[in-house]
Protein backbone atom coordinates (compact mmCIF):
# COMPACT_ATOMS: atom_id res chain seq x y z
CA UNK A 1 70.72 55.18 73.76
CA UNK A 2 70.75 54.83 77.96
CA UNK A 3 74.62 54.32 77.62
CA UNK A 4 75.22 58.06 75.77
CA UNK A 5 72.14 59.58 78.30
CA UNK A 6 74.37 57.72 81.25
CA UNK A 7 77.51 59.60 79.65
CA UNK A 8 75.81 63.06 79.47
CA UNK A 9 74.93 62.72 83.04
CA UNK A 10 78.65 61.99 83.83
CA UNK A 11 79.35 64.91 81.75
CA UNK A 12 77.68 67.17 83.36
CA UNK A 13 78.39 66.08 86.78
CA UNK A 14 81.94 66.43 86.38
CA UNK A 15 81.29 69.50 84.85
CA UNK A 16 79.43 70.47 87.86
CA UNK A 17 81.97 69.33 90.08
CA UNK A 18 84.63 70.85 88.36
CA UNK A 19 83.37 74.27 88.84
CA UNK A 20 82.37 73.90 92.12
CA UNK A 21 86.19 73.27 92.83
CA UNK A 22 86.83 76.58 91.49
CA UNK A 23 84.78 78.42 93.37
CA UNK A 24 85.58 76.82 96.78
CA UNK A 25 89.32 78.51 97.12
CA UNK A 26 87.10 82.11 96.55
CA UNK A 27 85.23 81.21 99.46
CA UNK A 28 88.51 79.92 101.34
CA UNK A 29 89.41 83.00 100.65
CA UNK A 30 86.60 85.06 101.84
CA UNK A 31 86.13 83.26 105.01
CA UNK A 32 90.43 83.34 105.99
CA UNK A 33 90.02 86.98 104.98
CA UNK A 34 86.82 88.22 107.21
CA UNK A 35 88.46 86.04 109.73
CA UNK A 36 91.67 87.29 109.88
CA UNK A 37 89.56 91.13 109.71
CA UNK A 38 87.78 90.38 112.96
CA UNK A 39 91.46 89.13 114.65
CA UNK A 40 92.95 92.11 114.20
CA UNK A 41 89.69 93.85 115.31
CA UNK A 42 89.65 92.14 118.59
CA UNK A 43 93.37 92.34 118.52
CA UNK A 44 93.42 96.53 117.93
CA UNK A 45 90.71 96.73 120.85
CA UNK A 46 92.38 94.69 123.26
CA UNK A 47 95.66 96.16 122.69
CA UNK A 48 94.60 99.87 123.12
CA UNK A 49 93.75 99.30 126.89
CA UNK A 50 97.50 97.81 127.46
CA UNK A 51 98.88 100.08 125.16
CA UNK A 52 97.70 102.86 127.08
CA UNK A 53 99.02 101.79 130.19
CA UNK A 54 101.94 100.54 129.37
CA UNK A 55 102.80 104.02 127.53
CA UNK A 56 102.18 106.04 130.69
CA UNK A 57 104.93 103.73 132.97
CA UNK A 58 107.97 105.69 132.53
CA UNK A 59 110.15 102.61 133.17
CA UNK A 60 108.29 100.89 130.15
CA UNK A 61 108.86 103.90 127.81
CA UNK A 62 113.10 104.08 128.35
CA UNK A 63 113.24 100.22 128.01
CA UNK A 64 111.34 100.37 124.33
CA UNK A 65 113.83 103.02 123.72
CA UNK A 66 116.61 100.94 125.04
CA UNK A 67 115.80 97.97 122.91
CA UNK A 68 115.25 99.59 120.03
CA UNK A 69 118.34 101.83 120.07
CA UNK A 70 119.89 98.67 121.09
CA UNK A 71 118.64 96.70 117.57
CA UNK A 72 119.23 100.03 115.63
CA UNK A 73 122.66 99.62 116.51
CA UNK A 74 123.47 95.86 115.94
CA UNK A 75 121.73 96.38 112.43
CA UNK A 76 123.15 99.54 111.29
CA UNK A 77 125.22 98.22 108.77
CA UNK A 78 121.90 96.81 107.14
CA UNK A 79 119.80 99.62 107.47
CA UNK A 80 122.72 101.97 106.03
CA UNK A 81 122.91 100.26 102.87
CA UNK A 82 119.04 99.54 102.56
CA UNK A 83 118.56 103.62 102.87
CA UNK A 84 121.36 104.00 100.37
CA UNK A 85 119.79 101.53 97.98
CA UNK A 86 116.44 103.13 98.31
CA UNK A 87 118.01 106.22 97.59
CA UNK A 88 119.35 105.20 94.80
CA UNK A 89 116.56 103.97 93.12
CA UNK A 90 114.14 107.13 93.98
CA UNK A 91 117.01 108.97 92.05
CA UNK A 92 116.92 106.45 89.34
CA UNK A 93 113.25 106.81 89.21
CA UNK A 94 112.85 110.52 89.17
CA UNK A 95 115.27 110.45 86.15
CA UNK A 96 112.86 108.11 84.13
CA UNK A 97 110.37 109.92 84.82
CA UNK A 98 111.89 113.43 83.70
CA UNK A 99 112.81 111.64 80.85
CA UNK A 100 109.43 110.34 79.71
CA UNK A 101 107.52 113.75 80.66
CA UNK A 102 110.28 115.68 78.32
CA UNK A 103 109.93 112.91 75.62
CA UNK A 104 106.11 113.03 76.05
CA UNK A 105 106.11 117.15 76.16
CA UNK A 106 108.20 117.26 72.74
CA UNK A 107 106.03 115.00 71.18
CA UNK A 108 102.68 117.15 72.11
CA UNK A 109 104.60 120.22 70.85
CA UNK A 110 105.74 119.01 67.22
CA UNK A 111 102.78 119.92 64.89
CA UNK A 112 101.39 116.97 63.01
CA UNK A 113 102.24 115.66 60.36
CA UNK A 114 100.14 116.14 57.49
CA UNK A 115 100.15 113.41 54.32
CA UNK A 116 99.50 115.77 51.24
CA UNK A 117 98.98 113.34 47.92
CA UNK A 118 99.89 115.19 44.70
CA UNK A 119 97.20 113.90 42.85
């Protein structure tokens, strides 16, 4: 009789255990997530200030244009056939979906069928 008591005890502490496991990555979560929320808080705030500055130097302002019209060209290539991809697919997309509202207008048009029995 003690050794089956001793067994549901074991039972039920693994059990216990078990499900306490599960539950920790939700708090792992939680916590990296309200963490990573105040960061970019603290982040936002502190950046405004510089940000501010920085955007009323003139000499700042053409070098950010510099740079980027610098990357803009080494990756033009890239971005060329990204935008032509994405176009692409929006047409595709806008086809399907013509598609499906014609199929689904036709099909709220046709009257219902009716099952008469000839009884």
């Amino acid at each position: 009789m003690k050794n089956k008591s001793a067994e549901i005890k074991t039972a039920r502490i693994e059990q216990a255990r078990g499900e306490m496991m599960k539950e920790t990555p939700k708090i792992d979560m939680i916590a990296k997530g309200v963490a990573t929320g105040v960061a970019v808080s603290t982040i936002v705030q502190a950046g405004r200030g510089v940000i501010g500055a920085l955007a009323k130097n003139p000499l700042v302002m053409f070098s950010l244009g510099l740079v980027s019209g610098y990357f803009a060209h080494k990756y033009r290539k890239e971005i060329i056939s990204v935008t032509n991809k994405t176009a692409e697919q929006s047409k595709d997309f806008v086809l399907r979906q013509t598609a499906h509202l014609k199929d689904m207008l036709i099909e709220s048009q046709d009257p219902p069928e009716e099952s008469h029995d000839s009884s």
